[in-house]
PDB file of N, CA and C in Angstrom:
ATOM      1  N   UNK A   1      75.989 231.772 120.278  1.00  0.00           N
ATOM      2  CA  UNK A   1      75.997 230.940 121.460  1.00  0.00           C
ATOM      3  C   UNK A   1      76.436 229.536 121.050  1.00  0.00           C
ATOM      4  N   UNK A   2      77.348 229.177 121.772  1.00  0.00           N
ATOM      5  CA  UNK A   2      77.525 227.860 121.511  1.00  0.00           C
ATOM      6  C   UNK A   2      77.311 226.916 122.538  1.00  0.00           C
ATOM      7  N   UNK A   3      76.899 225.856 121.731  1.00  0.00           N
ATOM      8  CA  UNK A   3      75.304 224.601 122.263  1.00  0.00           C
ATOM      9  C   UNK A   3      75.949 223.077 121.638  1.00  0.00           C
ATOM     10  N   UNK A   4      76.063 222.333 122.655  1.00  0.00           N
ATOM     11  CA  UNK A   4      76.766 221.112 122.149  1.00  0.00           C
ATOM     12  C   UNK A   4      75.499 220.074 122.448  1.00  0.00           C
ATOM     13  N   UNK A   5      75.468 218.993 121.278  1.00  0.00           N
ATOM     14  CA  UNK A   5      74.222 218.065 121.364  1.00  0.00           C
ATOM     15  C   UNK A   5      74.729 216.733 121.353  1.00  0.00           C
ATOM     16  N   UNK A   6      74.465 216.020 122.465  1.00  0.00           N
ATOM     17  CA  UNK A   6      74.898 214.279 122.412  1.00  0.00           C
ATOM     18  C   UNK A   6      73.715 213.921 122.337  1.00  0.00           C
ATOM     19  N   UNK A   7      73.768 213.235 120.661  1.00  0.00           N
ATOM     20  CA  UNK A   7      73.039 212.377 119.928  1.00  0.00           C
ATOM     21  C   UNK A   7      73.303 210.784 120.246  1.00  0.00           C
ATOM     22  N   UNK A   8      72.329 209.994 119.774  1.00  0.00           N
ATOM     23  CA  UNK A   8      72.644 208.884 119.946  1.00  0.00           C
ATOM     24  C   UNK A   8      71.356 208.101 118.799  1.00  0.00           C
ATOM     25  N   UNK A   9      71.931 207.294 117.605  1.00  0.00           N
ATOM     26  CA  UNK A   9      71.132 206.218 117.123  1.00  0.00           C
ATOM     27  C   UNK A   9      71.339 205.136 118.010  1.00  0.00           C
ATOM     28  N   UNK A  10      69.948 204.600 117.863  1.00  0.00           N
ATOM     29  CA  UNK A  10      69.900 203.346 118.773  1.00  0.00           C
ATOM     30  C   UNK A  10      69.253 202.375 118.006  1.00  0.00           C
ATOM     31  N   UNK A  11      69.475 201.138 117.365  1.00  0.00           N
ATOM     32  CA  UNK A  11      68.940 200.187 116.441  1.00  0.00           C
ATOM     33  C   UNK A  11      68.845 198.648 116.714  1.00  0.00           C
ATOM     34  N   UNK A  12      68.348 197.837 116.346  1.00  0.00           N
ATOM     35  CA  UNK A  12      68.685 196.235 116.173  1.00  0.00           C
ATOM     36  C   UNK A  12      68.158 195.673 115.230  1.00  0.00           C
ATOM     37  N   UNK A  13      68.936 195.453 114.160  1.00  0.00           N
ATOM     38  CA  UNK A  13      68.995 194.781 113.060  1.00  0.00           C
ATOM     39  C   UNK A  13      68.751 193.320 113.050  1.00  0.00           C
ATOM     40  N   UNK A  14      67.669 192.574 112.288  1.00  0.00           N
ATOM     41  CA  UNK A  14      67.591 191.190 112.488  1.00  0.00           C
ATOM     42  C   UNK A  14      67.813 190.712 111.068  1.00  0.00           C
ATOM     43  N   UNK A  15      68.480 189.839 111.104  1.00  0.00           N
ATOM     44  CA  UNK A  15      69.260 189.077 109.825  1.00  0.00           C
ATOM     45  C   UNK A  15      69.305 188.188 109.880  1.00  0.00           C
ATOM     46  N   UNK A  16      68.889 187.419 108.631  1.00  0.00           N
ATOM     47  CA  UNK A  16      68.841 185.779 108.467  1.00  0.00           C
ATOM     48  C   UNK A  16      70.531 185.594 107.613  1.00  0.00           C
ATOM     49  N   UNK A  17      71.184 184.943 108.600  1.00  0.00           N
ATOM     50  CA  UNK A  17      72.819 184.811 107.933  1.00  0.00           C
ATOM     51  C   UNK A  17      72.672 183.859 108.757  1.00  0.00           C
ATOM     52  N   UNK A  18      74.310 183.267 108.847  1.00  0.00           N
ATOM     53  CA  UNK A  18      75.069 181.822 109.268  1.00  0.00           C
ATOM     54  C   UNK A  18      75.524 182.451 110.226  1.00  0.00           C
ATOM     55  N   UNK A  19      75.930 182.959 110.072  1.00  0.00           N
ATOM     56  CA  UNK A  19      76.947 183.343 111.668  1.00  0.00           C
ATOM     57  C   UNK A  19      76.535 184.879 112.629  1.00  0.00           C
ATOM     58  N   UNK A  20      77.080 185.198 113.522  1.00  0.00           N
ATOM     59  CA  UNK A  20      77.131 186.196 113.902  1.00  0.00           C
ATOM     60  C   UNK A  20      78.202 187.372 113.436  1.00  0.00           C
ATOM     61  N   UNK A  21      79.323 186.640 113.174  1.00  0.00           N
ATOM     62  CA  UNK A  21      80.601 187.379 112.452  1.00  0.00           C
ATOM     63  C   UNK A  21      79.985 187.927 111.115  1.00  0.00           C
ATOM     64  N   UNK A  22      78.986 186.968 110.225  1.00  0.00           N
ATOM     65  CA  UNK A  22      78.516 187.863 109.009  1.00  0.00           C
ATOM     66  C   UNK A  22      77.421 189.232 109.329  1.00  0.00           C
ATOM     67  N   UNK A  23      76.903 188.488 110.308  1.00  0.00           N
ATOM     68  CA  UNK A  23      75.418 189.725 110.720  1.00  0.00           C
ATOM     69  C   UNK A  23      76.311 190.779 111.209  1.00  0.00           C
ATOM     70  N   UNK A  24      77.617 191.014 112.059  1.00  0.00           N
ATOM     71  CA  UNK A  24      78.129 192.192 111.938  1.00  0.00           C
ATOM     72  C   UNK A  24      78.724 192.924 110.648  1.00  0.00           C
ATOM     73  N   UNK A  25      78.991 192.162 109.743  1.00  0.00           N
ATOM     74  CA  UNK A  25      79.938 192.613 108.748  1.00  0.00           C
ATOM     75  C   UNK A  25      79.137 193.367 108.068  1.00  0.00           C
ATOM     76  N   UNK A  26      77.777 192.355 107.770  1.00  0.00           N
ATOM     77  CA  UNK A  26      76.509 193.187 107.078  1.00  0.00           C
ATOM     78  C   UNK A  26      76.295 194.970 107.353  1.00  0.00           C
ATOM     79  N   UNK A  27      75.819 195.047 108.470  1.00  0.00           N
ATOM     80  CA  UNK A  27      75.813 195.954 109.219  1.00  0.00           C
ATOM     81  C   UNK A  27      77.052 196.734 109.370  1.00  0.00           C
ATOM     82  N   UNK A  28      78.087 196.690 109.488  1.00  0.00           N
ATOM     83  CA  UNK A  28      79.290 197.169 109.371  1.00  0.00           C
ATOM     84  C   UNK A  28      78.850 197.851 107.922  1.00  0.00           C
ATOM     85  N   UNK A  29      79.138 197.060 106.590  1.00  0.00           N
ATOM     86  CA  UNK A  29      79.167 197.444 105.656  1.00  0.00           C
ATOM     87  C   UNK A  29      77.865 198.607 104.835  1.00  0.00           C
ATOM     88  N   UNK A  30      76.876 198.071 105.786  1.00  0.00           N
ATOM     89  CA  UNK A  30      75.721 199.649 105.536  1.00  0.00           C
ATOM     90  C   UNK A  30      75.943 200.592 106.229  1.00  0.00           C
ATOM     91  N   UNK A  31      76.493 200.468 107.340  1.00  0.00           N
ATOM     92  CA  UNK A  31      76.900 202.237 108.233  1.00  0.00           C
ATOM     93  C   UNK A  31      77.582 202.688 107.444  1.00  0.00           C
ATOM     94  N   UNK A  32      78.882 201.900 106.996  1.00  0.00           N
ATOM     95  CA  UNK A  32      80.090 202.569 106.457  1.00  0.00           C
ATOM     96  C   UNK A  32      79.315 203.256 105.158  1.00  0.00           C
ATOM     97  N   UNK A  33      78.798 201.953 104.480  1.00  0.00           N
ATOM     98  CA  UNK A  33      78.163 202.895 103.156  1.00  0.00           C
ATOM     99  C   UNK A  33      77.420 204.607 103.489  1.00  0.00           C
ATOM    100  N   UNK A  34      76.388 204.100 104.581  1.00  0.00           N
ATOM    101  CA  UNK A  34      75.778 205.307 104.840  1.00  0.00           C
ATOM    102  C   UNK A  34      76.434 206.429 104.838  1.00  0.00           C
ATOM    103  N   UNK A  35      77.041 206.369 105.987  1.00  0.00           N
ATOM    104  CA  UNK A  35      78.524 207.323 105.986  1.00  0.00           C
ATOM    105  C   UNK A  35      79.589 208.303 105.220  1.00  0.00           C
ATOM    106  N   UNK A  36      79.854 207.044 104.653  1.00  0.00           N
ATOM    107  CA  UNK A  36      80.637 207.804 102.980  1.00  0.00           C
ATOM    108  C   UNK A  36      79.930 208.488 102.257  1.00  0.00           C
ATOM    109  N   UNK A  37      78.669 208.152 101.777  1.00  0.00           N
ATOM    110  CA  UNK A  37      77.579 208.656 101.165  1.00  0.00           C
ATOM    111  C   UNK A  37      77.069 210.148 101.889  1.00  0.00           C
ATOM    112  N   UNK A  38      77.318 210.188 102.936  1.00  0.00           N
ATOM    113  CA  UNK A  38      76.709 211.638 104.102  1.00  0.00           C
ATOM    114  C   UNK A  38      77.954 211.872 104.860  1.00  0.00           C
ATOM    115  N   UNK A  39      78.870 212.620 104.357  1.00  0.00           N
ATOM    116  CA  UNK A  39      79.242 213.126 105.192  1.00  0.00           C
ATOM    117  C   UNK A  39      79.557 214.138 106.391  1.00  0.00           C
ATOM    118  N   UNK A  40      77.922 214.307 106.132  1.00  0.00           N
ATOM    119  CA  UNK A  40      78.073 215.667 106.932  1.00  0.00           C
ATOM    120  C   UNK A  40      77.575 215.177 109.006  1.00  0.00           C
ATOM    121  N   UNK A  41      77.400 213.517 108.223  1.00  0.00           N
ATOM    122  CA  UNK A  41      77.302 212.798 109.739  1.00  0.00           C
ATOM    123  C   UNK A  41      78.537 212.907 110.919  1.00  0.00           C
ATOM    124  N   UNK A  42      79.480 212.802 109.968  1.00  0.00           N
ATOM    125  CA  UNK A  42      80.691 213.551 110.647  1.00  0.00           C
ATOM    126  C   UNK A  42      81.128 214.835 110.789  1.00  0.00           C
ATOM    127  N   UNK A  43      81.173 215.555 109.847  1.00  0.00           N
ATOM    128  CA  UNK A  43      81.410 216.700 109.394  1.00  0.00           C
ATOM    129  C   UNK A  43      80.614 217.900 110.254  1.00  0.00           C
ATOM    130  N   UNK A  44      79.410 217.402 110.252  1.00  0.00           N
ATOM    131  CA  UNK A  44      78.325 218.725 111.026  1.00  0.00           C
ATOM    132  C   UNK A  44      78.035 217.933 111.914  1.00  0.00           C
ATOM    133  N   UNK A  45      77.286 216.891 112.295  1.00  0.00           N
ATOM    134  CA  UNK A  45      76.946 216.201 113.399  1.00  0.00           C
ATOM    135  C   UNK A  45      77.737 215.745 114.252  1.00  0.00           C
ATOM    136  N   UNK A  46      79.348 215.464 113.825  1.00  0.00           N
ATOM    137  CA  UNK A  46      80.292 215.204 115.165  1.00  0.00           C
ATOM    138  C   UNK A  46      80.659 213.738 115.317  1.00  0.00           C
ATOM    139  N   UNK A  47      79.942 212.771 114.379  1.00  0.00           N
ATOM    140  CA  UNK A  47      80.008 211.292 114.492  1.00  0.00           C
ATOM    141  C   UNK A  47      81.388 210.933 115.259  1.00  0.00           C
ATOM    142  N   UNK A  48      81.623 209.778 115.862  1.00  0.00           N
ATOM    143  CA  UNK A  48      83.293 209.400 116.171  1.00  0.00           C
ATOM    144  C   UNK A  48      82.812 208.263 116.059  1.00  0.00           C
ATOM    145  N   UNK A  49      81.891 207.535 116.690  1.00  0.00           N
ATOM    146  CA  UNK A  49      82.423 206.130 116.952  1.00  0.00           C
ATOM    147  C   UNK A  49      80.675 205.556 116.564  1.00  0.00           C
ATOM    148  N   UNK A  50      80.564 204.547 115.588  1.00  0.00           N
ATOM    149  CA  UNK A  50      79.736 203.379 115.494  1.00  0.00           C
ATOM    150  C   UNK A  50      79.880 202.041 115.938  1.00  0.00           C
ATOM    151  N   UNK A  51      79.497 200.950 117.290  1.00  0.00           N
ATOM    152  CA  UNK A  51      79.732 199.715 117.334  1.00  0.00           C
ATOM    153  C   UNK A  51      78.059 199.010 117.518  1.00  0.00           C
ATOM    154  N   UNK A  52      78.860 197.972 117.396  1.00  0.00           N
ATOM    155  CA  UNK A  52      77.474 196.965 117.513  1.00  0.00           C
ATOM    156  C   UNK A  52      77.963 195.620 118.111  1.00  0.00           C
ATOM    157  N   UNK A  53      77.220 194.817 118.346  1.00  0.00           N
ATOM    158  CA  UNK A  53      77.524 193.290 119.140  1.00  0.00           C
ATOM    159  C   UNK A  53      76.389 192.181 118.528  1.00  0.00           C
ATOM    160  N   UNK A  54      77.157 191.480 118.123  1.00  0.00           N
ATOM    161  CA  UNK A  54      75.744 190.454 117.627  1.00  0.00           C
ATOM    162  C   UNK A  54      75.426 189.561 118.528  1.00  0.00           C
ATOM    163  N   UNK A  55      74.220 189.103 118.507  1.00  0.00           N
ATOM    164  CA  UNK A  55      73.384 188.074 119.844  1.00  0.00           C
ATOM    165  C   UNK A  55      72.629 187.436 119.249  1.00  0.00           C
ATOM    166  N   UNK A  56      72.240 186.168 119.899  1.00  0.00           N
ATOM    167  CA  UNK A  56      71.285 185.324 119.531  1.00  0.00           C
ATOM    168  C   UNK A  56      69.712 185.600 120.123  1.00  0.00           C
ATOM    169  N   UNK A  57      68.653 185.606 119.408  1.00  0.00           N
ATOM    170  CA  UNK A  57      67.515 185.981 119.657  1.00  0.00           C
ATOM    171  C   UNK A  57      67.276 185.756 121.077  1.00  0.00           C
ATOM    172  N   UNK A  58      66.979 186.279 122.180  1.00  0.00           N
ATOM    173  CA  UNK A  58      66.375 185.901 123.328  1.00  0.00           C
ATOM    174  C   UNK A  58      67.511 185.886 124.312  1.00  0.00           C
ATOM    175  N   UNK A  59      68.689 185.924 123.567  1.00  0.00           N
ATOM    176  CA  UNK A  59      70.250 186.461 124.568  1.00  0.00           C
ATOM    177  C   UNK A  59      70.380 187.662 125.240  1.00  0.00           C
ATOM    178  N   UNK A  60      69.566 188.837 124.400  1.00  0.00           N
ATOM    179  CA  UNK A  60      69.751 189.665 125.109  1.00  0.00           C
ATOM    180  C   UNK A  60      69.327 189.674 126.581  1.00  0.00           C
ATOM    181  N   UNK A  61      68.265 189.187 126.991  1.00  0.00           N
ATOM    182  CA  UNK A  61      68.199 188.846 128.826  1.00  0.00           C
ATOM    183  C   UNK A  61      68.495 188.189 129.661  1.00  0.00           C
ATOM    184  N   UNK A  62      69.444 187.560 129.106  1.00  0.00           N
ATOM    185  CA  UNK A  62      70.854 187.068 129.096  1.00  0.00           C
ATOM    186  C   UNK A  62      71.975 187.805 129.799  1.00  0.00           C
ATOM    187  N   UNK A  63      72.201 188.994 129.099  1.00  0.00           N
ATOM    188  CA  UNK A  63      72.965 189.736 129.158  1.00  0.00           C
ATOM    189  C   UNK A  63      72.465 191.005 129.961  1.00  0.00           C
ATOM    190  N   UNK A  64      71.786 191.272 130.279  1.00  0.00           N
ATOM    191  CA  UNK A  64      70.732 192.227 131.172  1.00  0.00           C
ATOM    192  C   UNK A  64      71.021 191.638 132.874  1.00  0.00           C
ATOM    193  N   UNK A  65      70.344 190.257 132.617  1.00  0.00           N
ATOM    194  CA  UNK A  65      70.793 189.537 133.995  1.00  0.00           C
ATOM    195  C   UNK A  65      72.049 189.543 134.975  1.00  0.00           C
ATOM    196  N   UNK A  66      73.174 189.317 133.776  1.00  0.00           N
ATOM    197  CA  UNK A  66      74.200 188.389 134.153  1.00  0.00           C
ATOM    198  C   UNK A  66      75.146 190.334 134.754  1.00  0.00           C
ATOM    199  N   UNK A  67      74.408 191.153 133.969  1.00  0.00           N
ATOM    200  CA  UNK A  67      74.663 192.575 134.434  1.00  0.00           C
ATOM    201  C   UNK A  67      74.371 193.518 136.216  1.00  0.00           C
ATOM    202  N   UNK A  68      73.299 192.833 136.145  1.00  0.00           N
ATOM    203  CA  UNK A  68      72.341 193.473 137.500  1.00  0.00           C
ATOM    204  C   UNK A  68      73.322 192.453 138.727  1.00  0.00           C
TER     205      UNK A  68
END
């Protein structure tokens, strides 16, 4: 029988850096590691697409608002 599963990680990473451009890169650079390291995240699990958005603490309801 074939059975298809939409997964989803859901995370928020808090990082003491300078910018927001580094707090993604950070993060960029541990998925990817993860990744390479497991590939069966793709391979058996189906992975395609990882993104993220960086924000300033307390922005996110911000962005919730400016949505509704």
């Amino acid at each position: 029988m074939d059975v298809k599963v939409h997964w989803i990680i859901d995370g928020v990473a808090e990082l003491d850096v300078e910018t927001m451009e580094e707090a993604e890169k950070k993060v960029d650079d541990v998925l990817r590691d993860i990744i390479a390291r497991n590939p069966d995240i793709v391979e058996i699990l189906g992975a395609r697409a990882i993104q993220g958005k960086a924000y300033l603490p307390g922005s996110e309801d911000d962005i919730d608002t400016q949505q509704n």
